[in-house]
Structure formats: structure tokens, C-alpha cells
N, C-alpha and C. Protein backbone atom coordinates (compact mmCIF):
# COMPACT_ATOMS: atom_id res chain seq x y z
N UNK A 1 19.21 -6.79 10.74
CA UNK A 1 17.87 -7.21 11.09
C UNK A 1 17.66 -8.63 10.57
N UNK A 2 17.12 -9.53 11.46
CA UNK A 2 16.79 -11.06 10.78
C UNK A 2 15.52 -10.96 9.77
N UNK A 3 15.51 -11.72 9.16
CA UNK A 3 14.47 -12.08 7.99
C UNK A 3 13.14 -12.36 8.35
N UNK A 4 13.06 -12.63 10.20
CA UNK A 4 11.90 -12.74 10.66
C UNK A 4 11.05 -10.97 11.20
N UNK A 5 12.19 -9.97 11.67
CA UNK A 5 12.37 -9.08 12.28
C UNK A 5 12.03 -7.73 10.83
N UNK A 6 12.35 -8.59 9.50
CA UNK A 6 12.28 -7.45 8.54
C UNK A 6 10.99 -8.09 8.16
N UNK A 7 10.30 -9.04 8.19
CA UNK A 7 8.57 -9.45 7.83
C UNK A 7 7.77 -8.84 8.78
N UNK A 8 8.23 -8.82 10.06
CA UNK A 8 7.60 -8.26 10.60
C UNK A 8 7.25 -6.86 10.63
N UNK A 9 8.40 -5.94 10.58
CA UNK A 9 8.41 -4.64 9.95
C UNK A 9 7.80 -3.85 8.83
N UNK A 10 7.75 -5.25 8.08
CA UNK A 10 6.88 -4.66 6.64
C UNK A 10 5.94 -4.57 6.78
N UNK A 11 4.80 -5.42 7.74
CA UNK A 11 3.29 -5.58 8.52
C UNK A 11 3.43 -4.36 9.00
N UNK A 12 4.29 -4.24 10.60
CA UNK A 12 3.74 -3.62 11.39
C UNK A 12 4.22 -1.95 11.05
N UNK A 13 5.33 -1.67 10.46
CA UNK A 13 5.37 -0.13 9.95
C UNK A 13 4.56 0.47 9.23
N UNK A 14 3.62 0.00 7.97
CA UNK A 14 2.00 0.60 7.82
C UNK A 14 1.85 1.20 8.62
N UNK A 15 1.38 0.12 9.49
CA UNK A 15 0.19 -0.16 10.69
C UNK A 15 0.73 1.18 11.25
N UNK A 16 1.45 1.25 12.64
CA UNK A 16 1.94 2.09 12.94
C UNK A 16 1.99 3.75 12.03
N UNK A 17 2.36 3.83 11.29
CA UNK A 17 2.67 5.45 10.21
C UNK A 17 1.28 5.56 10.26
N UNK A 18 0.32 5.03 9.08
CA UNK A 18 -1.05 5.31 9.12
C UNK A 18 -1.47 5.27 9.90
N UNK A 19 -1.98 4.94 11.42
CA UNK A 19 -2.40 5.48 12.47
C UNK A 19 -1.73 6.93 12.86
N UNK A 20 -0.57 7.05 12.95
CA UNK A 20 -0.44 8.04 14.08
C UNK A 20 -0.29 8.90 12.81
N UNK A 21 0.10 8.92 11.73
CA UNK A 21 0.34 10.23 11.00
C UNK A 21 -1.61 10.81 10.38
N UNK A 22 -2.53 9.76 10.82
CA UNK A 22 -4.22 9.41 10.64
C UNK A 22 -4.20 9.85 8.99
N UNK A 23 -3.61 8.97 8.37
CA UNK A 23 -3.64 8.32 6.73
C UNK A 23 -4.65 7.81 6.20
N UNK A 24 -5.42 8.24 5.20
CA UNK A 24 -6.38 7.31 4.63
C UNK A 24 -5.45 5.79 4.26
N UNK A 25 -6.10 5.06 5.28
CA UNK A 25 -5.01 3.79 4.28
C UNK A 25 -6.02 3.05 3.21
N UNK A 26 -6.74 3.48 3.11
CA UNK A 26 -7.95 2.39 2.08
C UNK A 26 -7.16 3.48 0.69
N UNK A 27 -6.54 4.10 0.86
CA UNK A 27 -6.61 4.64 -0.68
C UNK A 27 -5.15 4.25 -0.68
N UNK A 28 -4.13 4.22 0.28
CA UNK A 28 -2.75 3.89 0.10
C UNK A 28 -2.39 2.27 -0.26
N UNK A 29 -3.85 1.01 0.41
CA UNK A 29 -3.69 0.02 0.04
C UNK A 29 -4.08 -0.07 -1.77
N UNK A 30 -5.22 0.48 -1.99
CA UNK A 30 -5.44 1.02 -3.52
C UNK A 30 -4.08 1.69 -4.39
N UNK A 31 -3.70 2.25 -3.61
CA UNK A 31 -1.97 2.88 -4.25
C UNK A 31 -0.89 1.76 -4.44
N UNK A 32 -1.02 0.86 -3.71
CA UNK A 32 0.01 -0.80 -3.78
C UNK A 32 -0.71 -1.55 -4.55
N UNK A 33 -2.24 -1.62 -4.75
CA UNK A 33 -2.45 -2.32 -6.06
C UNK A 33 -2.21 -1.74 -7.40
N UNK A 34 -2.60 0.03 -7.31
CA UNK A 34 -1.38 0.52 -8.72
C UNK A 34 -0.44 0.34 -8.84
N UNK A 35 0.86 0.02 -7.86
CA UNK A 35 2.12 0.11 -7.91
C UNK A 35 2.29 -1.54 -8.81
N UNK A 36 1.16 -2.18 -7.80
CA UNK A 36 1.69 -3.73 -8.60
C UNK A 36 1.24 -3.53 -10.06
N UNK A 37 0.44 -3.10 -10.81
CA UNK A 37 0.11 -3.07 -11.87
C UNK A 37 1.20 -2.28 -12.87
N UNK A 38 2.15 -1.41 -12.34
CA UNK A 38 2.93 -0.79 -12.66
C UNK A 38 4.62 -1.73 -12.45
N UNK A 39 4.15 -2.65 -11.80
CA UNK A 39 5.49 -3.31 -11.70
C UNK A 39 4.73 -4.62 -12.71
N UNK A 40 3.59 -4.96 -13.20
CA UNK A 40 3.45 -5.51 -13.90
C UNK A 40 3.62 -5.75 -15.63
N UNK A 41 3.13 -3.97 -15.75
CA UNK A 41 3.30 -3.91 -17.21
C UNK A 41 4.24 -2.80 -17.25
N UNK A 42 4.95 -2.39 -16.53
CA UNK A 42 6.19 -0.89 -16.69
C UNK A 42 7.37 -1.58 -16.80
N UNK A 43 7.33 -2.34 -15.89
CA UNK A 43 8.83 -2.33 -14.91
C UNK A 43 9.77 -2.59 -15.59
N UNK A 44 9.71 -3.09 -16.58
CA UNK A 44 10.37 -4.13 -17.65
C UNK A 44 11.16 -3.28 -18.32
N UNK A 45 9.99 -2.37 -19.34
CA UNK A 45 10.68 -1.21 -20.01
C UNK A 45 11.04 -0.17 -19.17
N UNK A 46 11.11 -0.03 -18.04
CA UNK A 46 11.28 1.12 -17.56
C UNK A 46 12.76 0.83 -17.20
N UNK A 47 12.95 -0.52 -16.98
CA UNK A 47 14.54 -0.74 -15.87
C UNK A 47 15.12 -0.69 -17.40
N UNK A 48 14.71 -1.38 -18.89
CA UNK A 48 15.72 -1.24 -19.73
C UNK A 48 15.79 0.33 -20.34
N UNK A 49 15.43 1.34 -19.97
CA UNK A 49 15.26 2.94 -20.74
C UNK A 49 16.22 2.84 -19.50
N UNK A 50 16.24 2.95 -18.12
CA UNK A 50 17.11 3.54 -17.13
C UNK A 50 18.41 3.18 -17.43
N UNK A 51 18.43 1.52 -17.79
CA UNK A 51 19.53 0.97 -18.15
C UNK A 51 20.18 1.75 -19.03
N UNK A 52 19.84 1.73 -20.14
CA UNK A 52 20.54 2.67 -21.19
C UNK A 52 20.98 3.78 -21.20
N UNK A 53 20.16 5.02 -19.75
CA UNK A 53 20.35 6.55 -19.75
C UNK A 53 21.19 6.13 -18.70
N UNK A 54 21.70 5.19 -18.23
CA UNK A 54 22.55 4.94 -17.38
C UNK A 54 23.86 4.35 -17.70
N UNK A 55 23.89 4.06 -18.76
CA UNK A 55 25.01 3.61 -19.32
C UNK A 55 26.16 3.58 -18.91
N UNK A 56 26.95 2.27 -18.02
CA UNK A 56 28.04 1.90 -17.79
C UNK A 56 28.13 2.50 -16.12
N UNK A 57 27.04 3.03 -15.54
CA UNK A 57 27.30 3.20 -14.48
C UNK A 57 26.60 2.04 -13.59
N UNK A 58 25.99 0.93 -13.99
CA UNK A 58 25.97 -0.38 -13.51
C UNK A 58 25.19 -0.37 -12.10
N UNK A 59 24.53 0.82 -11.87
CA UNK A 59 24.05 1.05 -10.65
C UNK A 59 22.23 0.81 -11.21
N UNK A 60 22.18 0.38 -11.71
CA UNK A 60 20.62 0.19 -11.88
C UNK A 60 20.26 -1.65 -12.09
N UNK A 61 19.22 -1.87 -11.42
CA UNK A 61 18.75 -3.05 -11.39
C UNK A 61 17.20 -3.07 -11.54
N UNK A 62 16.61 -4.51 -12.22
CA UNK A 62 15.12 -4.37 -12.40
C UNK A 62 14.70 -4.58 -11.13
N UNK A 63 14.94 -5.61 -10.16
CA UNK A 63 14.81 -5.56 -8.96
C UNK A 63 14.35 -4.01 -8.10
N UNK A 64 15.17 -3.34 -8.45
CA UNK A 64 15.11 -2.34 -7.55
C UNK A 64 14.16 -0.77 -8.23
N UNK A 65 13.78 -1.37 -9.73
CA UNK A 65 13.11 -0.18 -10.40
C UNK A 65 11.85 -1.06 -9.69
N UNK A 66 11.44 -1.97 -9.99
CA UNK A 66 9.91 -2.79 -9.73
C UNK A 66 9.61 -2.43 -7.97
N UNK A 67 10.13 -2.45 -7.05
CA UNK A 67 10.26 -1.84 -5.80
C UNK A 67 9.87 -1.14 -5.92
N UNK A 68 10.13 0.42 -6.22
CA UNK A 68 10.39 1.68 -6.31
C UNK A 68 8.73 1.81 -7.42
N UNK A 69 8.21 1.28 -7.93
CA UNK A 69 7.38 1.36 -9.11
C UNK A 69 5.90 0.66 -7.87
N UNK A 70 6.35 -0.30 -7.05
CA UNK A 70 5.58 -0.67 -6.22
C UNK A 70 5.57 0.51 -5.31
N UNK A 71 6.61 0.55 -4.68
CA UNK A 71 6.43 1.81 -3.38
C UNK A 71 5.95 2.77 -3.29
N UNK A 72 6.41 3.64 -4.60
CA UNK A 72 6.36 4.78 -4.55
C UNK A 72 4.98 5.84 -4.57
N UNK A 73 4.08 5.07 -5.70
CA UNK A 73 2.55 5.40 -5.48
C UNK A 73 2.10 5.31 -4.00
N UNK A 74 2.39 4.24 -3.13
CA UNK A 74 1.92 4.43 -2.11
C UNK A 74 2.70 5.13 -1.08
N UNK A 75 3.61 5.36 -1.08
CA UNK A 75 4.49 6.91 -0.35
C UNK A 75 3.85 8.12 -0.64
N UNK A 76 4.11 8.48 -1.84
CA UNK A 76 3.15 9.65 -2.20
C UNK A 76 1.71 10.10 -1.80
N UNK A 77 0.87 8.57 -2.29
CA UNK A 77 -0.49 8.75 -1.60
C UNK A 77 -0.35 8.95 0.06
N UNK A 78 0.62 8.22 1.06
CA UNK A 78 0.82 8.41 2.16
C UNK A 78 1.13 9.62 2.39
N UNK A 79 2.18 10.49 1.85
CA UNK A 79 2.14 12.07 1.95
C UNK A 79 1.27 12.77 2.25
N UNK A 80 0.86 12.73 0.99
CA UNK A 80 0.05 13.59 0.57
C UNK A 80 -1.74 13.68 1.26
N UNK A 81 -1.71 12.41 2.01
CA UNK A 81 -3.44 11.87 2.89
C UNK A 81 -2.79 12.12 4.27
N UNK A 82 -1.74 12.70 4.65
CA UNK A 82 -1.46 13.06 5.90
C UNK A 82 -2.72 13.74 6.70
N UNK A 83 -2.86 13.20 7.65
CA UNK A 83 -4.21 14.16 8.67
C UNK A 83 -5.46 14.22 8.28
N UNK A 84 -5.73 13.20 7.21
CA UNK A 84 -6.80 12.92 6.48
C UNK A 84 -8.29 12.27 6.86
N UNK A 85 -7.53 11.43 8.19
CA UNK A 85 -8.67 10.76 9.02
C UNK A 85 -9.53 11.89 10.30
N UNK A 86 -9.59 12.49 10.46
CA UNK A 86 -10.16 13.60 11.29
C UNK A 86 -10.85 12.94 12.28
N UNK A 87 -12.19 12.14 12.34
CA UNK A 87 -12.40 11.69 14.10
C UNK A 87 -12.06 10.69 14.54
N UNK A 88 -12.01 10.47 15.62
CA UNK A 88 -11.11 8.69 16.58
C UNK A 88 -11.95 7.65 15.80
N UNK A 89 -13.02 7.97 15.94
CA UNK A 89 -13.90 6.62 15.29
C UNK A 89 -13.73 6.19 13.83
N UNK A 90 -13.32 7.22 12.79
CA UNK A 90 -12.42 6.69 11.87
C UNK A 90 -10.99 6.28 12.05
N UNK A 91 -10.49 6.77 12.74
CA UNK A 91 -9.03 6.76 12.95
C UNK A 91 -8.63 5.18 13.72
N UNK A 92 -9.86 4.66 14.46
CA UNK A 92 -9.90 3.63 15.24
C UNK A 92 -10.46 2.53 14.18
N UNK A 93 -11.00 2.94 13.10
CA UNK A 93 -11.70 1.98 11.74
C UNK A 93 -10.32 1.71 10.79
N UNK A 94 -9.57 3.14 10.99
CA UNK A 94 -8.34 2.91 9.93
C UNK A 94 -7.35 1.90 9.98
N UNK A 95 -7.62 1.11 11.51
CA UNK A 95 -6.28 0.15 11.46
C UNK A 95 -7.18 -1.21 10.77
N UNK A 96 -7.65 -1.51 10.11
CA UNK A 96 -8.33 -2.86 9.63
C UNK A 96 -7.34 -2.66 8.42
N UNK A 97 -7.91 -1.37 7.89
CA UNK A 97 -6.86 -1.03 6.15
C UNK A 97 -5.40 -0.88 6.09
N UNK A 98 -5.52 -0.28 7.68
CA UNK A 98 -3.61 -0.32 7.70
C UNK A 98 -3.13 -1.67 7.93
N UNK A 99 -3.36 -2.66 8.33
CA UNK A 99 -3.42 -4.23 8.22
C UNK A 99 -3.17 -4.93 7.17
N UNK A 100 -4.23 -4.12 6.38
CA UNK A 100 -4.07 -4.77 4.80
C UNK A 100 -2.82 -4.18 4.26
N UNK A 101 -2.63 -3.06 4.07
CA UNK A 101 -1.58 -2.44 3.68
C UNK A 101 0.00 -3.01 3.82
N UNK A 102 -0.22 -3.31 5.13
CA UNK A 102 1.29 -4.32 5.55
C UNK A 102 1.12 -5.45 5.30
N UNK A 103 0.21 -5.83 5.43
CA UNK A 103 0.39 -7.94 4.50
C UNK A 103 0.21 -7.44 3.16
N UNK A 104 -0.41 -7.07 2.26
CA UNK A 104 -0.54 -6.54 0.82
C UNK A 104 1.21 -6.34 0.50
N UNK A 105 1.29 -5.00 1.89
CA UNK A 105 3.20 -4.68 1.45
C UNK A 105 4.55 -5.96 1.39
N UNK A 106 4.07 -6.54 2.24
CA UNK A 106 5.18 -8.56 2.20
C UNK A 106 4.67 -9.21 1.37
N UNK A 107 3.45 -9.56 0.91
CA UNK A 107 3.13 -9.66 -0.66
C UNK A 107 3.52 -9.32 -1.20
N UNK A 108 3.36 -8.39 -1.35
CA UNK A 108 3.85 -7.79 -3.01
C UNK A 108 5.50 -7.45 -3.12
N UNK A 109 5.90 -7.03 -1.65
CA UNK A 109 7.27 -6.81 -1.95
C UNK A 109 8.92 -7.93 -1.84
N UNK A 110 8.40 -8.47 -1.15
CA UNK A 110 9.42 -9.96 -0.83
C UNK A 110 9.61 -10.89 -2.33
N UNK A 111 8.22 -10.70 -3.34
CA UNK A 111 9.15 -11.40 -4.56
C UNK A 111 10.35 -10.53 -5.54
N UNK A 112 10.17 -9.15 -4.86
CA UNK A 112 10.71 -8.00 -5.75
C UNK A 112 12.23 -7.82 -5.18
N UNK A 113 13.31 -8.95 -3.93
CA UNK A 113 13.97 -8.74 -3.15
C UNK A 113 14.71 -9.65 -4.14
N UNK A 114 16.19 -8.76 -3.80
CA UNK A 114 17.34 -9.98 -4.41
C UNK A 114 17.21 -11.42 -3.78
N UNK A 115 17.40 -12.05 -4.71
CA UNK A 115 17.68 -14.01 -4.42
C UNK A 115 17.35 -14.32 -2.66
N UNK A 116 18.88 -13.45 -2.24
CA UNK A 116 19.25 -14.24 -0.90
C UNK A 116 18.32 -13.71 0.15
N UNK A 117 18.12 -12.46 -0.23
CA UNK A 117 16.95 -12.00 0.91
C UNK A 117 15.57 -12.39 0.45
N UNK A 118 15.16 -12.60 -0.24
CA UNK A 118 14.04 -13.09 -0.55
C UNK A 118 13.76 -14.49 -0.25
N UNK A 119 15.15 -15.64 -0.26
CA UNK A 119 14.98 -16.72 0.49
C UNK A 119 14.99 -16.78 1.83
N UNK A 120 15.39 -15.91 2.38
CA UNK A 120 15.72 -16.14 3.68
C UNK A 120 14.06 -15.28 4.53
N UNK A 121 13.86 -14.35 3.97
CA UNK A 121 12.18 -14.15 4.14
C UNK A 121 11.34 -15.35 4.16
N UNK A 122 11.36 -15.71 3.28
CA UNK A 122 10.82 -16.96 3.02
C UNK A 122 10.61 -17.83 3.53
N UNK A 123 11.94 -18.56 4.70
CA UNK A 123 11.88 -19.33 5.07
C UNK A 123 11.19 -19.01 6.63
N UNK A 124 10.67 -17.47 6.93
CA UNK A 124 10.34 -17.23 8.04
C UNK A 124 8.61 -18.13 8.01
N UNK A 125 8.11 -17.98 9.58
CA UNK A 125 6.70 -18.42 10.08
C UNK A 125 6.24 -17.15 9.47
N UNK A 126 6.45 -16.31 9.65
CA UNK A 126 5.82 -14.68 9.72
C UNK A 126 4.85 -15.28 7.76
N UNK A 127 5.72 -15.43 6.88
CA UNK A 127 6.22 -15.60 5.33
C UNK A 127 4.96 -16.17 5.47
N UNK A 128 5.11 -17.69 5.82
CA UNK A 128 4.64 -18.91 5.75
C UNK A 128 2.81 -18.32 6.28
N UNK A 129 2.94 -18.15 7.29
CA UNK A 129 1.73 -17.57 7.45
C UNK A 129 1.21 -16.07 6.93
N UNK A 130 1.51 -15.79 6.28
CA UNK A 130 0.96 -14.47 5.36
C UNK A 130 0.41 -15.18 4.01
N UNK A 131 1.25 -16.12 3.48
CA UNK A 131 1.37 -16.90 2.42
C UNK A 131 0.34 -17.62 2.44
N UNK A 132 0.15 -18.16 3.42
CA UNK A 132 -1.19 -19.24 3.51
C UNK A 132 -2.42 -18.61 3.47
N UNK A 133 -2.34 -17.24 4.28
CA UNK A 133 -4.00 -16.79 4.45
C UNK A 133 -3.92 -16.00 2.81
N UNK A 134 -2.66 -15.90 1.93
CA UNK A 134 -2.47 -15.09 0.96
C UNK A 134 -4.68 -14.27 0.34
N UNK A 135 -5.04 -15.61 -0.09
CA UNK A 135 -6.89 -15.04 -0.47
C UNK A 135 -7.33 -14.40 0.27
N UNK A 136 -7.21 -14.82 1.52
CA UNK A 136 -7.94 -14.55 2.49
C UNK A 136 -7.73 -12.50 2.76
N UNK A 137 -6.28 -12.52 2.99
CA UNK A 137 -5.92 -11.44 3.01
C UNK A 137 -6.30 -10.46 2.16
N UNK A 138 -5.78 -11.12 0.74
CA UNK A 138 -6.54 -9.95 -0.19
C UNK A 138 -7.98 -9.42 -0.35
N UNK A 139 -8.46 -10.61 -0.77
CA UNK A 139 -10.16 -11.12 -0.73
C UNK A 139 -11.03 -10.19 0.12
N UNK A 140 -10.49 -9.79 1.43
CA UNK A 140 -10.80 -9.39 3.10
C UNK A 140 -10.48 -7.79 3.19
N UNK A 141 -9.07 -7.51 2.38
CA UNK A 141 -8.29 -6.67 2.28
C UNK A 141 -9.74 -5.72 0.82
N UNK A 142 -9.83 -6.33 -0.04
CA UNK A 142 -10.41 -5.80 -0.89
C UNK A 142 -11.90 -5.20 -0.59
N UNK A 143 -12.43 -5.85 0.15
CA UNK A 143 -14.03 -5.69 0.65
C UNK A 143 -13.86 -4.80 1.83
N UNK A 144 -12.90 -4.89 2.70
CA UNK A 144 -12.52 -3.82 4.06
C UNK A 144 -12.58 -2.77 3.12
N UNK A 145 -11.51 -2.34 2.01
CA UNK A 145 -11.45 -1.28 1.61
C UNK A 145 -12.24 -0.72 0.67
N UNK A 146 -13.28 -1.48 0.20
CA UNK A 146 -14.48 -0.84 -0.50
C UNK A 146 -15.29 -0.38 0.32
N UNK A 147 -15.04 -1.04 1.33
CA UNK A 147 -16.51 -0.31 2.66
C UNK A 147 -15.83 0.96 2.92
N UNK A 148 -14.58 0.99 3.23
CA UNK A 148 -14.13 2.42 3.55
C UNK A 148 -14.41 3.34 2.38
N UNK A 149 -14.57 2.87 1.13
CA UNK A 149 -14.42 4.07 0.53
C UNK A 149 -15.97 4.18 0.30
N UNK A 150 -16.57 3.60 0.11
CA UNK A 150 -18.24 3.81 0.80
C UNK A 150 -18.79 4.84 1.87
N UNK A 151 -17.85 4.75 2.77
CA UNK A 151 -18.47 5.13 3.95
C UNK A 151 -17.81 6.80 3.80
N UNK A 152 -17.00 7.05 2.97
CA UNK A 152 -15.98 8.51 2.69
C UNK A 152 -16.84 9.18 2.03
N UNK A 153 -17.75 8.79 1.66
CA UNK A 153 -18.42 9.74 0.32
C UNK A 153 -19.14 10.75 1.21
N UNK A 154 -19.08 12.24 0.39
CA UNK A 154 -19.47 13.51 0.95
C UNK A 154 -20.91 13.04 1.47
N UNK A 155 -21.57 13.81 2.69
CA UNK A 155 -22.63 13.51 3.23
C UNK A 155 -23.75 14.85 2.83
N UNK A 156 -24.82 14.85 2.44
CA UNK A 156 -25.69 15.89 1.66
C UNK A 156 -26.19 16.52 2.70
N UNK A 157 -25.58 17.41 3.16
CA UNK A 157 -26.74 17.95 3.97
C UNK A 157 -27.67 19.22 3.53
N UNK A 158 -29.03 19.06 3.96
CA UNK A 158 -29.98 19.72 4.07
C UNK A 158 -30.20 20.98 4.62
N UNK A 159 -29.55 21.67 5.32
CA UNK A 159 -29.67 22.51 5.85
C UNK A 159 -29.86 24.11 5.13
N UNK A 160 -29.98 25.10 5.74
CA UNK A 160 -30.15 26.51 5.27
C UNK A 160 -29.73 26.76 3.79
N UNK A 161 -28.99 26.26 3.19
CA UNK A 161 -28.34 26.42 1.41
C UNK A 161 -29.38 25.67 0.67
N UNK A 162 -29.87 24.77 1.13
CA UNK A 162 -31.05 23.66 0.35
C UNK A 162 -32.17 24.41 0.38
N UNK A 163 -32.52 25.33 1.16
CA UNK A 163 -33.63 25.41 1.31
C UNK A 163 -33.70 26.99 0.55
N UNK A 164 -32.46 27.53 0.45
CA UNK A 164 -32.53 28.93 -0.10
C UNK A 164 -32.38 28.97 -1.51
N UNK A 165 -31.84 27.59 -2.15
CA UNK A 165 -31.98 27.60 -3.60
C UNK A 165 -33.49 26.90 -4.10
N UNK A 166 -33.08 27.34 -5.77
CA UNK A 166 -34.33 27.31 -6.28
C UNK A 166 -34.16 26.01 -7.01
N UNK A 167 -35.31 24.78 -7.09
CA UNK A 167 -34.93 23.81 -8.40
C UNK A 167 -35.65 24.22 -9.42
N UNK A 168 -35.12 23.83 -10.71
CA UNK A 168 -35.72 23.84 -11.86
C UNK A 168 -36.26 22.57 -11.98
């Protein structure tokens, strides 16, 4: 796959999964800002403990624990929010967050790529323009997904149970 063809993939495979599998993505883009926080203050000690219980089998890299420390919260949350969006009119709201989710995901994951693939990402338009709107994205990305989780909160209804209990 070219370096333009794998930026693009990182956008548009979100996009795609969270729609059709109907994913909360406002909580899976929230799951890639834990992951980064976890590749912020974990990753470090976590690749040197693996290192060590791994001893001499040379198959472990920080590169690839900080990935995996990014990803994986939001795999799981993706699991596990399977079928989560229930009517079209959310499901048709969900691609703004699944948007974010895939520029958030080439953010956050293209500095976490060995050397050569990470330059060669880099040197794509796709890169260059993700890179540039970088605020914009997040900034946009952050306020999209507070409205969603606004708009999720249980709705009170009034009906026959309200009216059969007693207040104190």
C-alpha cells in the first residue's frame, strides 16, 4: 500500500466501521484521547517491564507498545458500542464523530510509526493537509463530540410511573 493509500485508510476505515457496525464514535474518539494519554505517561514504563519479561526474545519495541496503548482503548470501546446508535438520524449524526476519529487516528498514530514509514506518510498531501487543519480538527473534533454526548443523556419521561409514585 503507498503512504498516500495508508493515510487515507486511517481517515476513511473509522468512518466506514462506525457507520455500518452504528458505533458510538463520540465515545471511541474519547477512547483515542485515553489511549494518547496512556501513550503519554505509560508507554515508557510499560515497553521497559515488557522488555525485561521478554528477555532476549528481541521481539518487543516502544514503537509498537505506544500503538497498541493508543489503539487498543479504542478497539475495545468499538466492540463493545457495537449497535449502539439505534435511529438513522443518529446514525446519519454519527459520521461528523467518525471523521474525527480518523483524522484524530493519523494524528495520533503516524508519529508512533517506525522512521521510514512515518517519513514517507509524511511526505503525503493527505499528511500535509491533516497537519495543517491539525486545531482545527481537534478544536471541531472536541465540541462535535461534547454535543454528542449532550444530546445521549437519558430522556425523563413523564408518563404513567411519574404519576404513580409518591414524592417526599
Amino acid at each position: 500500500m503507498t503512504p498516500t493509500g495508508l493515510a487515507i485508510a486511517i481517515v476513511a476505515v473509522p468512518v466506514v466501521v462506525l457507520t455500518v457496525l452504528r458505533i458510538n464514535a463520540t465515545l471511541v474518539f474519547l477512547s483515542l484521547c485515553l489511549g494518547q494519554i496512556l501513550v503519554m505517561f505509560v508507554s515508557g514504563d510499560m515497553a521497559s517491564t515488557i522488555g525485561i519479561l521478554a528477555a532476549g526474545s528481541g521481539k518487543t519495541s516502544p514503537m509498537a507498545v505506544s500503538l497498541a496503548l493508543l489503539l487498543v482503548p479504542a478497539a475495545l470501546t468499538a466492540f463493545f458500542m457495537i449497535g449502539t446508535m439505534k435511529t438513522p438520524f443518529k446514525r446519519a449524526l454519527n459520521i461528523l464523530p467518525s471523521l474525527s476519529v480518523g483524522a484524530l487516528g493519523l494524528l495520533l498514530s503516524v508519529p508512533l510509526f517506525a522512521p521510514g514509514l512515518q517519513a514517507s506518510v509524511k511526505d503525503t498531501v493527505v499528511w500535509h493537509e491533516v497537519e495543517g487543519l491539525q486545531t482545527i480538527i481537534i478544536g471541531v473534533s472536541a465540541i462535535v463530540c461534547l454535543f454528542f454526548l449532550w444530546l445521549q443523556r437519558p430522556k425523563h419521561k413523564g408518563g404513567e410511573e411519574e404519576k404513580g409514585k409518591k414524592h417526599k
